[in-house]
N, C-alpha and C. Protein backbone atom coordinates (compact mmCIF):
# COMPACT_ATOMS: atom_id res chain seq x y z
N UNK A 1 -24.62 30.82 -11.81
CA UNK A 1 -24.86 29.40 -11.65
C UNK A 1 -23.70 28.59 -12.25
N UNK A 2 -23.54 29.50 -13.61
CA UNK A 2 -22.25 28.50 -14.01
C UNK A 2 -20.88 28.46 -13.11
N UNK A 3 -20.54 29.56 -12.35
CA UNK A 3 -20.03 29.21 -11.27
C UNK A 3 -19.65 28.04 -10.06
N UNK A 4 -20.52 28.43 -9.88
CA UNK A 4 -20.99 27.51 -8.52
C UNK A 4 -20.54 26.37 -9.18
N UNK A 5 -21.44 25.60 -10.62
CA UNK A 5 -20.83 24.22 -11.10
C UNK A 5 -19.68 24.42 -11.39
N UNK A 6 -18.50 24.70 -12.09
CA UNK A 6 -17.45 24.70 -12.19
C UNK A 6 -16.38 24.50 -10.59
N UNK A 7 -16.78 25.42 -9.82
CA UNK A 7 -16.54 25.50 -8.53
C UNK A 7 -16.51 24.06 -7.41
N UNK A 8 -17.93 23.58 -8.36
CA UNK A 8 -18.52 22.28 -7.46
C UNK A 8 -17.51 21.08 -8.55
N UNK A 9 -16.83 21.24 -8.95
CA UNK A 9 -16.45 20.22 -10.23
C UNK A 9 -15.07 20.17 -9.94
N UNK A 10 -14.19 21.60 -9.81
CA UNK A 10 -12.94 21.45 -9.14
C UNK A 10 -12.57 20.96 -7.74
N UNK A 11 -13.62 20.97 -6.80
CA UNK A 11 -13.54 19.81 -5.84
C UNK A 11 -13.94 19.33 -5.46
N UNK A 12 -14.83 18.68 -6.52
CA UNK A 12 -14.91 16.76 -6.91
C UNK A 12 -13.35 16.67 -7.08
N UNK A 13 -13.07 16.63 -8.35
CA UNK A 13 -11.81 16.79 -8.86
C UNK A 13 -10.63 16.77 -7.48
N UNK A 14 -10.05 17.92 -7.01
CA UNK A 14 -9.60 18.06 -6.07
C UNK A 14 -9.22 16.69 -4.57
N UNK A 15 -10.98 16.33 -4.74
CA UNK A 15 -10.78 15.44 -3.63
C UNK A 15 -10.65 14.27 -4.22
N UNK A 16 -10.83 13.70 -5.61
CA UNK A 16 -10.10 12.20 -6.03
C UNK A 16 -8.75 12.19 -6.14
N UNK A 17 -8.17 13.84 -6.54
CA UNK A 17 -6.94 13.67 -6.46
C UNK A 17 -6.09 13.13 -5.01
N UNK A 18 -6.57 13.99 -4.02
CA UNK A 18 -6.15 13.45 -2.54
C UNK A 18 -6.48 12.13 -2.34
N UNK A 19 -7.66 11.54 -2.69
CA UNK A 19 -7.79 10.32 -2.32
C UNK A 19 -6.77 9.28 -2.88
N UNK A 20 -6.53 9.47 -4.48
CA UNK A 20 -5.48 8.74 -4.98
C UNK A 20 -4.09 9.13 -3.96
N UNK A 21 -3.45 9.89 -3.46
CA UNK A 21 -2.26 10.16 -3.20
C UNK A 21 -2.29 9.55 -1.82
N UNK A 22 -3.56 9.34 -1.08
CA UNK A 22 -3.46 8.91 0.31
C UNK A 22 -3.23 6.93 0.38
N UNK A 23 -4.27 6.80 -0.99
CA UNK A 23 -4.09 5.32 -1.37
C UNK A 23 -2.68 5.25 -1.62
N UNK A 24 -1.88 5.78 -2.42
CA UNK A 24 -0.46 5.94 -2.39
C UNK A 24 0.49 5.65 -1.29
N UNK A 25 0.10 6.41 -0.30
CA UNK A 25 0.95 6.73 0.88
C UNK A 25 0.94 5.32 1.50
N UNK A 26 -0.62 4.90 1.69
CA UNK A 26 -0.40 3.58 2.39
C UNK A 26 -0.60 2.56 1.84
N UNK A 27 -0.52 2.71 0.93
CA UNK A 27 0.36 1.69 -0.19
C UNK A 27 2.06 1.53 -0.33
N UNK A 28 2.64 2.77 -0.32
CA UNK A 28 4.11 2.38 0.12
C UNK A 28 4.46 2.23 1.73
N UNK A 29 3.01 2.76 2.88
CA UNK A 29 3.93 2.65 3.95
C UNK A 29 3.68 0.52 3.98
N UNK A 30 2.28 0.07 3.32
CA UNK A 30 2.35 -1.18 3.54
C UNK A 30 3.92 -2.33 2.95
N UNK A 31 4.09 -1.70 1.34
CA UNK A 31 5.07 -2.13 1.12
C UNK A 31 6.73 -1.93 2.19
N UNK A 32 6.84 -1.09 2.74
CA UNK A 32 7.74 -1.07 4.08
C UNK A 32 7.85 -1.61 4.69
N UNK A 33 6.42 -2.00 5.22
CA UNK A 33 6.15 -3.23 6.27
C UNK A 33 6.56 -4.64 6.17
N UNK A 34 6.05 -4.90 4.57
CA UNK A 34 5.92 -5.77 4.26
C UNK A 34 8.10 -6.40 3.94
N UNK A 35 8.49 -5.32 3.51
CA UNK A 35 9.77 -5.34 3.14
C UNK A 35 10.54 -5.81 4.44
N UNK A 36 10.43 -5.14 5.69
CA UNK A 36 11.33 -4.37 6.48
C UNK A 36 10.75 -6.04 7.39
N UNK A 37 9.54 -6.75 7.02
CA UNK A 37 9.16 -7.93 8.10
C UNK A 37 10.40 -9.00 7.10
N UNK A 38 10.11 -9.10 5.83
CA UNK A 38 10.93 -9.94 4.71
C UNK A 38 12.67 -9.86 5.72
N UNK A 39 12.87 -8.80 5.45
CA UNK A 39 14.25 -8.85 5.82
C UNK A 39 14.47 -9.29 7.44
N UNK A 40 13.70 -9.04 8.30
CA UNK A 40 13.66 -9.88 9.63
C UNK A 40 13.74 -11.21 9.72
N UNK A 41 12.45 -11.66 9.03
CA UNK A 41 11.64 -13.02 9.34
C UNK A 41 12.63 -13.99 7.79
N UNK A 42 13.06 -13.36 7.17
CA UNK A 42 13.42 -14.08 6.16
C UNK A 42 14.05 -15.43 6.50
N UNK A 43 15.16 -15.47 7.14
CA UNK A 43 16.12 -16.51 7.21
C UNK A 43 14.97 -17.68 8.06
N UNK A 44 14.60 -17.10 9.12
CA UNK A 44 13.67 -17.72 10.23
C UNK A 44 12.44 -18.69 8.66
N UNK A 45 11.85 -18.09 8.13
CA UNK A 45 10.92 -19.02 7.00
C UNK A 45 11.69 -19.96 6.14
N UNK A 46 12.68 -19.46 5.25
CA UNK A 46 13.62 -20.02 4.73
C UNK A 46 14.01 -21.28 5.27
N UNK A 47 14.44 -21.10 6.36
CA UNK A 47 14.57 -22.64 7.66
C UNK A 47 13.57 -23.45 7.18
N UNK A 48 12.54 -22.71 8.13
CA UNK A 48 11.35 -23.26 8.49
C UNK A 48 10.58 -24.56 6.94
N UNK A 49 10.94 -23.16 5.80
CA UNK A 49 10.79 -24.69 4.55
C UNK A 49 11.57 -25.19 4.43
N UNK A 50 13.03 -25.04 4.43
CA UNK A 50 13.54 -26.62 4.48
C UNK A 50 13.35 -27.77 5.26
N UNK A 51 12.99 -27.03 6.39
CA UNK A 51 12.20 -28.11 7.67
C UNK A 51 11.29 -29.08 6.85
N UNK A 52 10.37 -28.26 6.28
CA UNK A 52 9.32 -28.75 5.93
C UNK A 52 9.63 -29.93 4.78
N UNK A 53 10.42 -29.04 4.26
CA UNK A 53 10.47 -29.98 2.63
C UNK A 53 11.59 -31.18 2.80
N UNK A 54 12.46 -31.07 3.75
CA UNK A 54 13.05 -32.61 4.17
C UNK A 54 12.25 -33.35 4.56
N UNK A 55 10.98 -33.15 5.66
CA UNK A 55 10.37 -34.27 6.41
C UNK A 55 9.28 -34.81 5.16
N UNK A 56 8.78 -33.80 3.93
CA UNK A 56 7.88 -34.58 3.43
C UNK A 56 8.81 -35.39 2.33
């Protein structure tokens, strides 16, 4: 029996570890996104508030 629990405990264990590493993954692929839109759209917003902040 003590088996089995130990057994049943290493993957619990096991699977929070994967879960943290998957939160990981798309956690940096979001930061990519988020980076790789920055460096596109940047100049285009940048404008866009000075637009803004001359007319008010």
């Amino acid at each position: 029996m003590n088996l089995l629990r130990n057994l049943s405990v290493k993957a619990i264990e096991l699977a929070r570890g994967q879960t943290m590493t998957e939160y990981a993954l798309i956690l940096a692929a979001v930061a990519v996104v988020v980076y790789v839109g920055y460096e596109t759209m940047g100049s285009d917003i940048s404008s866009l508030l000075g637009y803004v902040d001359s007319n008010l």
